[in-house]
PDB file of N, CA and C in Angstrom:
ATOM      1  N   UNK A   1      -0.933  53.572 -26.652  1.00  0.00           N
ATOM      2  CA  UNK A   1      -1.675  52.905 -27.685  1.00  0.00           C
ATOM      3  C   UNK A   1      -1.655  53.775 -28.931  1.00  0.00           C
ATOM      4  N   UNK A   2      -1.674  52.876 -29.999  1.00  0.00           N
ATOM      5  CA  UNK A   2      -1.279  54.125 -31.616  1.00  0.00           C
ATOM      6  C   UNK A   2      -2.278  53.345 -32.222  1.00  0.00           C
ATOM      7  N   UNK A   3      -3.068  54.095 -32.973  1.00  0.00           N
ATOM      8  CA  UNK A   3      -4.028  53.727 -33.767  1.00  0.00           C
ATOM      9  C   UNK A   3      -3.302  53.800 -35.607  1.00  0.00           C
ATOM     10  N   UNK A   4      -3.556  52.129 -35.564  1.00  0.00           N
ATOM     11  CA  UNK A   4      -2.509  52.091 -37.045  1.00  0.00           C
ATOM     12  C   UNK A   4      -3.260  52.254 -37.844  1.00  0.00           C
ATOM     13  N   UNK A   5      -4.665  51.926 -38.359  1.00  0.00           N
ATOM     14  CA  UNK A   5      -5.664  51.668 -39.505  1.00  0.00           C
ATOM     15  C   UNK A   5      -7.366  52.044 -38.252  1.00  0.00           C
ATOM     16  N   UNK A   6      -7.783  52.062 -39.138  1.00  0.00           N
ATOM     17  CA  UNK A   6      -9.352  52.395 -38.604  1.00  0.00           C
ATOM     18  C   UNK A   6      -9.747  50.965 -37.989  1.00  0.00           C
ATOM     19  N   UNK A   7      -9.757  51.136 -36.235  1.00  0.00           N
ATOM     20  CA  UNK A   7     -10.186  49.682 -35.985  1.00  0.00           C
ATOM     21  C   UNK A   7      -9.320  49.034 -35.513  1.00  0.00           C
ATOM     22  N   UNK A   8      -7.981  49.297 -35.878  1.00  0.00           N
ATOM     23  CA  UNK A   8      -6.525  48.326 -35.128  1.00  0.00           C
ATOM     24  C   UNK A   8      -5.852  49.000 -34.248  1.00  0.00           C
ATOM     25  N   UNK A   9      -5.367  48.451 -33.520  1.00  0.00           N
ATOM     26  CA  UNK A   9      -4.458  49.095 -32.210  1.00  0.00           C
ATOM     27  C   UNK A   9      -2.971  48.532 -31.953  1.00  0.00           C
ATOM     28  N   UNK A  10      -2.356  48.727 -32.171  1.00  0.00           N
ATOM     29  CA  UNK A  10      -0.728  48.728 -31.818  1.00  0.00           C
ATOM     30  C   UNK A  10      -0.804  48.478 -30.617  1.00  0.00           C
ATOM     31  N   UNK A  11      -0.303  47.659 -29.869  1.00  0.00           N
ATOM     32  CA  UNK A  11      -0.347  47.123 -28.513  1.00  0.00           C
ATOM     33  C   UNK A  11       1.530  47.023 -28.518  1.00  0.00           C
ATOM     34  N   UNK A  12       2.196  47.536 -27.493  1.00  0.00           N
ATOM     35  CA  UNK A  12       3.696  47.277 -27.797  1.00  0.00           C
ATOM     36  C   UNK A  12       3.744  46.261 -26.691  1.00  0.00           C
ATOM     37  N   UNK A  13       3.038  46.719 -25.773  1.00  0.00           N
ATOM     38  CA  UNK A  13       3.565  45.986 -24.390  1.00  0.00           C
ATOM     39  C   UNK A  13       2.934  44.897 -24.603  1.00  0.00           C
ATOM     40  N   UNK A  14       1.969  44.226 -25.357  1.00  0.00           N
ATOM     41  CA  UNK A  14       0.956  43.272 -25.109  1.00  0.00           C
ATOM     42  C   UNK A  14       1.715  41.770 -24.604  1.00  0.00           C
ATOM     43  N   UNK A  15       1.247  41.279 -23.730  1.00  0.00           N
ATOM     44  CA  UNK A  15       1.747  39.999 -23.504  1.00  0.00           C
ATOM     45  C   UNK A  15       0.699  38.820 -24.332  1.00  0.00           C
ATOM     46  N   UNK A  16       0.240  38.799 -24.870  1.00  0.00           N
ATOM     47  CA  UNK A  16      -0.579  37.746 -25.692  1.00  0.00           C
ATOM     48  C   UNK A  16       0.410  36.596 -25.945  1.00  0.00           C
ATOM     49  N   UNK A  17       1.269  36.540 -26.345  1.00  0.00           N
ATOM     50  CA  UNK A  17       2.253  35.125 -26.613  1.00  0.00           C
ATOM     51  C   UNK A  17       3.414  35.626 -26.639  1.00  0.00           C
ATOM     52  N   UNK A  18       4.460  34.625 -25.752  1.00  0.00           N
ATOM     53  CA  UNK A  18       5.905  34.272 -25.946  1.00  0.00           C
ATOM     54  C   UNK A  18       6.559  33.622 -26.781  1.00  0.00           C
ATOM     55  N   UNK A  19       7.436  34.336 -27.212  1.00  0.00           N
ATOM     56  CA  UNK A  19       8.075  33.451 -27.663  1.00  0.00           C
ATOM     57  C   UNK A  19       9.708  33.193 -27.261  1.00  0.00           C
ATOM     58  N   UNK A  20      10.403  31.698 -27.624  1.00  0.00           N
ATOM     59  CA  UNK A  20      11.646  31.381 -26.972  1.00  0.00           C
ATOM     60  C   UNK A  20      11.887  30.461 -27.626  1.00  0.00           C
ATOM     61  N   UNK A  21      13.450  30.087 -27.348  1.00  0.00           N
ATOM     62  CA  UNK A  21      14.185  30.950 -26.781  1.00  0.00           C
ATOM     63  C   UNK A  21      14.448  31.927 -27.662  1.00  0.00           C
ATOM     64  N   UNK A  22      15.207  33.072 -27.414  1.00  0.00           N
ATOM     65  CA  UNK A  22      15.422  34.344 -27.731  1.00  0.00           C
ATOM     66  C   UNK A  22      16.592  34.862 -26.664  1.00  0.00           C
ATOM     67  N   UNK A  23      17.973  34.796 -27.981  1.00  0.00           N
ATOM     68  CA  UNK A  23      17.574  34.601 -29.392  1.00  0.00           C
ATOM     69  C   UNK A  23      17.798  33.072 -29.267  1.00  0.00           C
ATOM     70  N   UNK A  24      17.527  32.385 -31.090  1.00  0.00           N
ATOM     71  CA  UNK A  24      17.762  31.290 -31.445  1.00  0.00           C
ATOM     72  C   UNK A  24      18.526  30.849 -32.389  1.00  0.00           C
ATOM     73  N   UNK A  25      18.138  29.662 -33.063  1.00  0.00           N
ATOM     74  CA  UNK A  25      18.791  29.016 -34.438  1.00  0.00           C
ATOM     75  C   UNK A  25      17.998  29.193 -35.310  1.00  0.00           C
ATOM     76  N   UNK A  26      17.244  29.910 -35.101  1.00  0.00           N
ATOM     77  CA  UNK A  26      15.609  29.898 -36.397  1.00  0.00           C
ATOM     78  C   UNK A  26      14.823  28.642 -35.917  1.00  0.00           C
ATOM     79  N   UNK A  27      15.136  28.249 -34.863  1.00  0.00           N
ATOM     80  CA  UNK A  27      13.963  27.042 -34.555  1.00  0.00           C
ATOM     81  C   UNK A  27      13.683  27.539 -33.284  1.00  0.00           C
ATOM     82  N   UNK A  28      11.998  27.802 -32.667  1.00  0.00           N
ATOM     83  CA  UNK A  28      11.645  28.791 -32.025  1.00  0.00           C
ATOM     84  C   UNK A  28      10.248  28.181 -31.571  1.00  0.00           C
ATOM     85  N   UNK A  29       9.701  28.638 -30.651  1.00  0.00           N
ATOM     86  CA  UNK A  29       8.019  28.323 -30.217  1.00  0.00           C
ATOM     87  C   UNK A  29       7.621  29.450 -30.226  1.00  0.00           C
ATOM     88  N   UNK A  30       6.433  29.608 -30.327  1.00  0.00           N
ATOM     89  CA  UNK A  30       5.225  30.639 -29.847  1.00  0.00           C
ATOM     90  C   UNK A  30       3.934  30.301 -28.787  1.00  0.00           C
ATOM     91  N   UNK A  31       3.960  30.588 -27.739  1.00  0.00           N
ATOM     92  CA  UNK A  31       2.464  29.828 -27.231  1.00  0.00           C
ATOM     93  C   UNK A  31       1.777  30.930 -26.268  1.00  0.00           C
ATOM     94  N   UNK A  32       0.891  30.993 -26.473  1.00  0.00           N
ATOM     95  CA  UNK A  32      -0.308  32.045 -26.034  1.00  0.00           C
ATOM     96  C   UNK A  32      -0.740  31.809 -25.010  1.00  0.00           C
ATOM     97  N   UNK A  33      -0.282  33.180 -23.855  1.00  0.00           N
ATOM     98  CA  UNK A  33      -1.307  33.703 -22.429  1.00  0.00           C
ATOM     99  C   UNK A  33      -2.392  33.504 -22.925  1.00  0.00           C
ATOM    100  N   UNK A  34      -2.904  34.571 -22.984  1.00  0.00           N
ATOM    101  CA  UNK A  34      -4.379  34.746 -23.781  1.00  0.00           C
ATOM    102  C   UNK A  34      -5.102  34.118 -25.012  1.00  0.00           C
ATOM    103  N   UNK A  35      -6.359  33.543 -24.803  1.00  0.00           N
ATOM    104  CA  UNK A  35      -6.934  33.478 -25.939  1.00  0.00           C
ATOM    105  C   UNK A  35      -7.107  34.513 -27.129  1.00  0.00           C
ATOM    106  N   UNK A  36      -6.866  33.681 -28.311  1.00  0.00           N
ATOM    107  CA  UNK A  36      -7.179  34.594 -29.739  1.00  0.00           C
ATOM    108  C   UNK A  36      -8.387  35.244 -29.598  1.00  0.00           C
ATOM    109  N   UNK A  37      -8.902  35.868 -29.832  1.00  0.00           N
ATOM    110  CA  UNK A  37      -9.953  36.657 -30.129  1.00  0.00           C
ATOM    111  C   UNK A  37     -11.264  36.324 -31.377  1.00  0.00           C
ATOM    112  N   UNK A  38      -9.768  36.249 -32.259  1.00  0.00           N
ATOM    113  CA  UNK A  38     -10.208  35.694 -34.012  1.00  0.00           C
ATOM    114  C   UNK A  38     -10.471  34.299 -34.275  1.00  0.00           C
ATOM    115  N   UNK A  39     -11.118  33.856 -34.693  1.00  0.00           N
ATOM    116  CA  UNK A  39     -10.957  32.628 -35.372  1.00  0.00           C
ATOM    117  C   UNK A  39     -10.085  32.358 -36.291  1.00  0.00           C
ATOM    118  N   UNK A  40      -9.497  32.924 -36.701  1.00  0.00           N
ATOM    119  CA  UNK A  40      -8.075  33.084 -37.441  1.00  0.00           C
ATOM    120  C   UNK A  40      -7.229  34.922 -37.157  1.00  0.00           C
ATOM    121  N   UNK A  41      -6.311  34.399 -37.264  1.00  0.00           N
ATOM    122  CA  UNK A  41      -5.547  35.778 -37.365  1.00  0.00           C
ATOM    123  C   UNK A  41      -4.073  35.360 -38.090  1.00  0.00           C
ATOM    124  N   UNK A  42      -3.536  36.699 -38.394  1.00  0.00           N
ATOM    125  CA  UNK A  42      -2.354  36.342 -39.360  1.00  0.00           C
ATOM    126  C   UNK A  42      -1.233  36.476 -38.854  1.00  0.00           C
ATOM    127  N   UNK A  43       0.093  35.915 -38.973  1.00  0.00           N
ATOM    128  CA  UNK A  43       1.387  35.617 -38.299  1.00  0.00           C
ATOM    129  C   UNK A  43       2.079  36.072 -39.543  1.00  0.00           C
ATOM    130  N   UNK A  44       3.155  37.160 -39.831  1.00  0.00           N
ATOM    131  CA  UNK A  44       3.884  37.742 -40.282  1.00  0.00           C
ATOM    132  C   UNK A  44       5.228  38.210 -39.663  1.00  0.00           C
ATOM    133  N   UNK A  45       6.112  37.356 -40.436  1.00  0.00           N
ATOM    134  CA  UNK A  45       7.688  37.409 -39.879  1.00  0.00           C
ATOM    135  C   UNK A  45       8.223  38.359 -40.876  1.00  0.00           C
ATOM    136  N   UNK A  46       9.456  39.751 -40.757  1.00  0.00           N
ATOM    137  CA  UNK A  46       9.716  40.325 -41.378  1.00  0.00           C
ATOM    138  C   UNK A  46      10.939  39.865 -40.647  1.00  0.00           C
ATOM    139  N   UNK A  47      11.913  40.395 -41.973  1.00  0.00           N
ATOM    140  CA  UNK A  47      13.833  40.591 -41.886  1.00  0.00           C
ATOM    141  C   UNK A  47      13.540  42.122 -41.390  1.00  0.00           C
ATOM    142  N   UNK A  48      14.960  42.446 -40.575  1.00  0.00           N
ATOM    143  CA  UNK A  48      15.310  44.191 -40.355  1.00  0.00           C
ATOM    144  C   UNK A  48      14.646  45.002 -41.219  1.00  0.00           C
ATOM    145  N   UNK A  49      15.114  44.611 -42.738  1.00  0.00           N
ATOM    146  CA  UNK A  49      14.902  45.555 -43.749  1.00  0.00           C
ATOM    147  C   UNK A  49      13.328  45.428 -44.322  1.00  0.00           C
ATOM    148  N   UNK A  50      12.844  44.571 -43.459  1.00  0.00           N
ATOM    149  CA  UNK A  50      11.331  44.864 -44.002  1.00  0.00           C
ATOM    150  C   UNK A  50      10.817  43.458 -44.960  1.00  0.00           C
ATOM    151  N   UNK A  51      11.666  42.875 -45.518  1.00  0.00           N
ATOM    152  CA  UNK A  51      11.115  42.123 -46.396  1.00  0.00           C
ATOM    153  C   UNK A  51      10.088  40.778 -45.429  1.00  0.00           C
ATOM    154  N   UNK A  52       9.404  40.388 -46.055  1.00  0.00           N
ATOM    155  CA  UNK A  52       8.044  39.419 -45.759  1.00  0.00           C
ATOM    156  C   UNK A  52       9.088  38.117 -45.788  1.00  0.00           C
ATOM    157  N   UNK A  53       9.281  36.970 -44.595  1.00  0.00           N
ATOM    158  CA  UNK A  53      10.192  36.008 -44.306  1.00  0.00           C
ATOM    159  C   UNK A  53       8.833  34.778 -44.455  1.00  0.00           C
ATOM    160  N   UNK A  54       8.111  34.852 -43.716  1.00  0.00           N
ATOM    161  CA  UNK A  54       6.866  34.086 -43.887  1.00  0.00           C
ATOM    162  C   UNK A  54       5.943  34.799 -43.097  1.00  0.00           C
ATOM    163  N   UNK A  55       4.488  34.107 -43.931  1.00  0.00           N
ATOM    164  CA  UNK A  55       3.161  34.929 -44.050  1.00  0.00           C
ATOM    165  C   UNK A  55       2.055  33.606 -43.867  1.00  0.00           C
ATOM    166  N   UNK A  56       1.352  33.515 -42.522  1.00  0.00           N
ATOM    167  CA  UNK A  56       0.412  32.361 -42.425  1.00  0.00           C
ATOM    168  C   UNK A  56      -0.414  33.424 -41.380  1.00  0.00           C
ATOM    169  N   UNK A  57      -1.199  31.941 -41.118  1.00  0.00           N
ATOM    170  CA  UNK A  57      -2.621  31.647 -39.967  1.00  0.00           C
ATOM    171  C   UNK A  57      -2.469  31.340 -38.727  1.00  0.00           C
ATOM    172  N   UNK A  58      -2.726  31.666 -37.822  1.00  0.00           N
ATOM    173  CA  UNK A  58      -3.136  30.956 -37.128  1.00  0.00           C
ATOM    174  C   UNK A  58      -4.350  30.906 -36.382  1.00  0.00           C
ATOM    175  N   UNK A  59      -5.125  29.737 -35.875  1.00  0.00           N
ATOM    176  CA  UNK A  59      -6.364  29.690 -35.683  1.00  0.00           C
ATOM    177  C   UNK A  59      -6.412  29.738 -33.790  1.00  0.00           C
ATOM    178  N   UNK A  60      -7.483  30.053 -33.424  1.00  0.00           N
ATOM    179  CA  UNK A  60      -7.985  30.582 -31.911  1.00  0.00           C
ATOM    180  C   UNK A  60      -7.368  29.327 -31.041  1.00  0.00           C
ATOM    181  N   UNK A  61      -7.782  28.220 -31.585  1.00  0.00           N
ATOM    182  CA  UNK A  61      -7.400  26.763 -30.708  1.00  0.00           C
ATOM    183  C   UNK A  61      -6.214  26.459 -30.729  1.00  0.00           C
ATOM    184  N   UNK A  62      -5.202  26.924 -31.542  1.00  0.00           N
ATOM    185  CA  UNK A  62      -3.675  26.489 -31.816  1.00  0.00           C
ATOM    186  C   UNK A  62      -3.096  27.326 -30.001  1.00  0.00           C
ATOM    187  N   UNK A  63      -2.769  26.773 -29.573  1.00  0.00           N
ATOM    188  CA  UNK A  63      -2.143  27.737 -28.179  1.00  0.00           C
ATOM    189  C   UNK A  63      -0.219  27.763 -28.296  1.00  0.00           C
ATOM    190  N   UNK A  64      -0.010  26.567 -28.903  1.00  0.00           N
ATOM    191  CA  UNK A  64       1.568  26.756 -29.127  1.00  0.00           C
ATOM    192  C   UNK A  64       1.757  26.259 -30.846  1.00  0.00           C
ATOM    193  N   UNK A  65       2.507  27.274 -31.404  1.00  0.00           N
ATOM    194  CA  UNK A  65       3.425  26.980 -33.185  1.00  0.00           C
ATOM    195  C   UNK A  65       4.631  26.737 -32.754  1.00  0.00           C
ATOM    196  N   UNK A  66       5.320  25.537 -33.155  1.00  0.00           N
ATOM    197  CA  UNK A  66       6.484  25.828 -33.345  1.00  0.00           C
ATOM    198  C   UNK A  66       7.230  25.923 -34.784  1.00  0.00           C
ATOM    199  N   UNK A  67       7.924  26.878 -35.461  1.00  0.00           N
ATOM    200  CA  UNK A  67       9.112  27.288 -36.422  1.00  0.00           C
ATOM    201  C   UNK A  67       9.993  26.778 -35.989  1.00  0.00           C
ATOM    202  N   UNK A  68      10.425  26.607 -37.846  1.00  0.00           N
ATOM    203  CA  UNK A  68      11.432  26.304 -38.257  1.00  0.00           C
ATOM    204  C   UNK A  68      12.325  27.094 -39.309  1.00  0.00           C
ATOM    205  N   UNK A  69      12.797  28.251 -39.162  1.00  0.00           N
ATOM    206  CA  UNK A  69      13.218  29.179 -40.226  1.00  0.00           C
ATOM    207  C   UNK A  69      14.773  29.232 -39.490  1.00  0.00           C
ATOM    208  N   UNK A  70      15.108  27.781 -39.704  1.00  0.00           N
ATOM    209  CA  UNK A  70      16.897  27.595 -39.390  1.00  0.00           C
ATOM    210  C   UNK A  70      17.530  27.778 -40.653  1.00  0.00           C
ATOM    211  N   UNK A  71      16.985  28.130 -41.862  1.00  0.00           N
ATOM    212  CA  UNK A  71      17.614  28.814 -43.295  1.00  0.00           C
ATOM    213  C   UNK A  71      17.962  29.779 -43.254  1.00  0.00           C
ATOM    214  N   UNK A  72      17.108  31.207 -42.271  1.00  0.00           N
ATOM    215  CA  UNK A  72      17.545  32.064 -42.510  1.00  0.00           C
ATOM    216  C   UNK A  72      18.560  32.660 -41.561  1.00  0.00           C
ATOM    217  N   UNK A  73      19.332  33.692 -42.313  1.00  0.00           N
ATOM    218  CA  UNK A  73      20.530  34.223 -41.762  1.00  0.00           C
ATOM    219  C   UNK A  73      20.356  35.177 -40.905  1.00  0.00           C
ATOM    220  N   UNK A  74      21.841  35.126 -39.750  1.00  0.00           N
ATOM    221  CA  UNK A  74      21.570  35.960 -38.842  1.00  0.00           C
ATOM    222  C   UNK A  74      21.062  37.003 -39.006  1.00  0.00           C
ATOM    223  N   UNK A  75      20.450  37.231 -38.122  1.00  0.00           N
ATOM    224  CA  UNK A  75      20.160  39.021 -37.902  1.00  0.00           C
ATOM    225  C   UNK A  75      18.733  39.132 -37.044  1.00  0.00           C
ATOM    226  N   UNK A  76      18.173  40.469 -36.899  1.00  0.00           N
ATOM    227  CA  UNK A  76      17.126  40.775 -35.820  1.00  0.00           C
ATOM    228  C   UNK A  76      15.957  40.429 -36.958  1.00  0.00           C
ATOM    229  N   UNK A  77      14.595  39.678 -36.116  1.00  0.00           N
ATOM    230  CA  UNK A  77      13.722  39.595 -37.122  1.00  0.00           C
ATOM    231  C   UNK A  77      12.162  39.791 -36.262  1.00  0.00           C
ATOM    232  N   UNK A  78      11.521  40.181 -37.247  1.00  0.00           N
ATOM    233  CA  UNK A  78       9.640  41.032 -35.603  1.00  0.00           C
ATOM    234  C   UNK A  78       8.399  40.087 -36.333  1.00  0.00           C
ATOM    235  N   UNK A  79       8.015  39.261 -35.684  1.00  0.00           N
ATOM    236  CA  UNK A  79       6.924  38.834 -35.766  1.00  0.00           C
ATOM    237  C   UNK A  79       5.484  39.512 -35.464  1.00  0.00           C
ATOM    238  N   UNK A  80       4.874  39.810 -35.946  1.00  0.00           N
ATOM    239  CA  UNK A  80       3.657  40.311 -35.835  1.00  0.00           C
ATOM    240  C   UNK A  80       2.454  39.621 -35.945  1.00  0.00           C
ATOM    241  N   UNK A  81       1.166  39.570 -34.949  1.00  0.00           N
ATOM    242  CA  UNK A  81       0.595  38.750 -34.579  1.00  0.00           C
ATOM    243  C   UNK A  81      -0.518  39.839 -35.277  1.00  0.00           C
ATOM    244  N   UNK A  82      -1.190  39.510 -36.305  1.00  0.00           N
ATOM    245  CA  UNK A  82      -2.579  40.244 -36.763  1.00  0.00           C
ATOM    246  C   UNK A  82      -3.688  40.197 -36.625  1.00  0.00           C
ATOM    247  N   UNK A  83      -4.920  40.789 -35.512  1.00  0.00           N
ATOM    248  CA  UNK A  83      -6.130  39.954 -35.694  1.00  0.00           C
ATOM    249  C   UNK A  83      -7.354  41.342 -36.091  1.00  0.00           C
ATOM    250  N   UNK A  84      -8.545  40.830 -35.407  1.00  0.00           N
ATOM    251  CA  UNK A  84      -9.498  41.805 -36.196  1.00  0.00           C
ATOM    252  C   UNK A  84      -9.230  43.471 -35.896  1.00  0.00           C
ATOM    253  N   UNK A  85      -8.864  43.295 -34.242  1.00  0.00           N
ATOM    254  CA  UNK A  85      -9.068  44.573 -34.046  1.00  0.00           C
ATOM    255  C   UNK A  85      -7.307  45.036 -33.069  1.00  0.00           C
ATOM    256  N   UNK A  86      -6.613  44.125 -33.023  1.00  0.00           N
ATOM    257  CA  UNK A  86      -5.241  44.393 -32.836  1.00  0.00           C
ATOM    258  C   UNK A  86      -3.437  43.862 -33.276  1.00  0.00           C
ATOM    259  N   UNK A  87      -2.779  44.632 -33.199  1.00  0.00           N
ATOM    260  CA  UNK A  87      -1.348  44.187 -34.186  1.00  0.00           C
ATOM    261  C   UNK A  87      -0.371  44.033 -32.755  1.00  0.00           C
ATOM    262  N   UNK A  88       0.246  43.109 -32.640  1.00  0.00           N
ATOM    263  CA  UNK A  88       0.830  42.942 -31.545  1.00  0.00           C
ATOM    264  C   UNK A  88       2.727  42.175 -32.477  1.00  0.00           C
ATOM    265  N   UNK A  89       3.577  42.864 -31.822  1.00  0.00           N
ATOM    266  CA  UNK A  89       4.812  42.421 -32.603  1.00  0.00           C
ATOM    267  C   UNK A  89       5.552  41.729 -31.403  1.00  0.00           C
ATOM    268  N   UNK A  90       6.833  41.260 -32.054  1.00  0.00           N
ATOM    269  CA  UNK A  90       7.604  40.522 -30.979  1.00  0.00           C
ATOM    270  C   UNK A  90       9.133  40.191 -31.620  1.00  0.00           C
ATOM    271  N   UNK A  91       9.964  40.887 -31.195  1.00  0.00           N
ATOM    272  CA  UNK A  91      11.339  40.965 -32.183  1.00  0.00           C
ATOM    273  C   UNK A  91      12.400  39.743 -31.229  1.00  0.00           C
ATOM    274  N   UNK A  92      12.933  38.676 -32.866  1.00  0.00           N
ATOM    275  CA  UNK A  92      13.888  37.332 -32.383  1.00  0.00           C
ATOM    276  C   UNK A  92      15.333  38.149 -32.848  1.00  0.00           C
ATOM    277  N   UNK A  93      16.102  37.350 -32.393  1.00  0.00           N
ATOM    278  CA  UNK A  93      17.645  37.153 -32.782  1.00  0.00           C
ATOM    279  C   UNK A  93      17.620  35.691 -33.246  1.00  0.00           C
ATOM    280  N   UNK A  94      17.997  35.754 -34.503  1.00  0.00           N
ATOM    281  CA  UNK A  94      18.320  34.305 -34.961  1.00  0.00           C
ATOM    282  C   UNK A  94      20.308  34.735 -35.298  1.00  0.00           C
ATOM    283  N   UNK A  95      20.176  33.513 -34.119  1.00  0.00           N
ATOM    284  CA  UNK A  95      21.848  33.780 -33.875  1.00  0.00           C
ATOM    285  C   UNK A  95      22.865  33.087 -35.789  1.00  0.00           C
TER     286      UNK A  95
END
């Protein structure tokens, strides 16, 4: 466990949500073992190099999202799941 900010926890192993298939076409699900915690928490997709791909919500009751980011170009990309008190990531291949 790595303590990123005062209060948040880096979870690597966390199983909180799958996602598949993996890799894909940029069209992808997410749906959650575990309940959210938050009443909202934030969903942040980065490219390799870091740049912000998309930046939303999602709320405690949502249990499956499905995406659509079949625009963007190949390569490895890490979703990060943000809530009050933990950061949980999850790296796609969009073929």
């Amino acid at each position: 466990e790595v303590v990123v900010e005062a209060g948040y926890f880096y979870d690597a192993n966390s199983e909180i949500f799958n996602l598949y298939p993996n890799p894909n076409n940029g069209q992808f699900t997410i749906d959650f073992v575990e309940p959210l915690q938050n009443e909202e928490s934030s969903i942040i997709i980065t490219s390799s190099a870091g740049k912000t791909i998309f930046n939303g919500t999602i709320r405690r009751e949502e249990v499956t999202r499905q995406f659509d980011l079949s625009h963007l170009k190949s390569g490895l990309y890490v979703m990060m799941l943000i809530g009050s008190e933990i950061i949980v990531t999850k790296k796609f291949i969009r073929e």
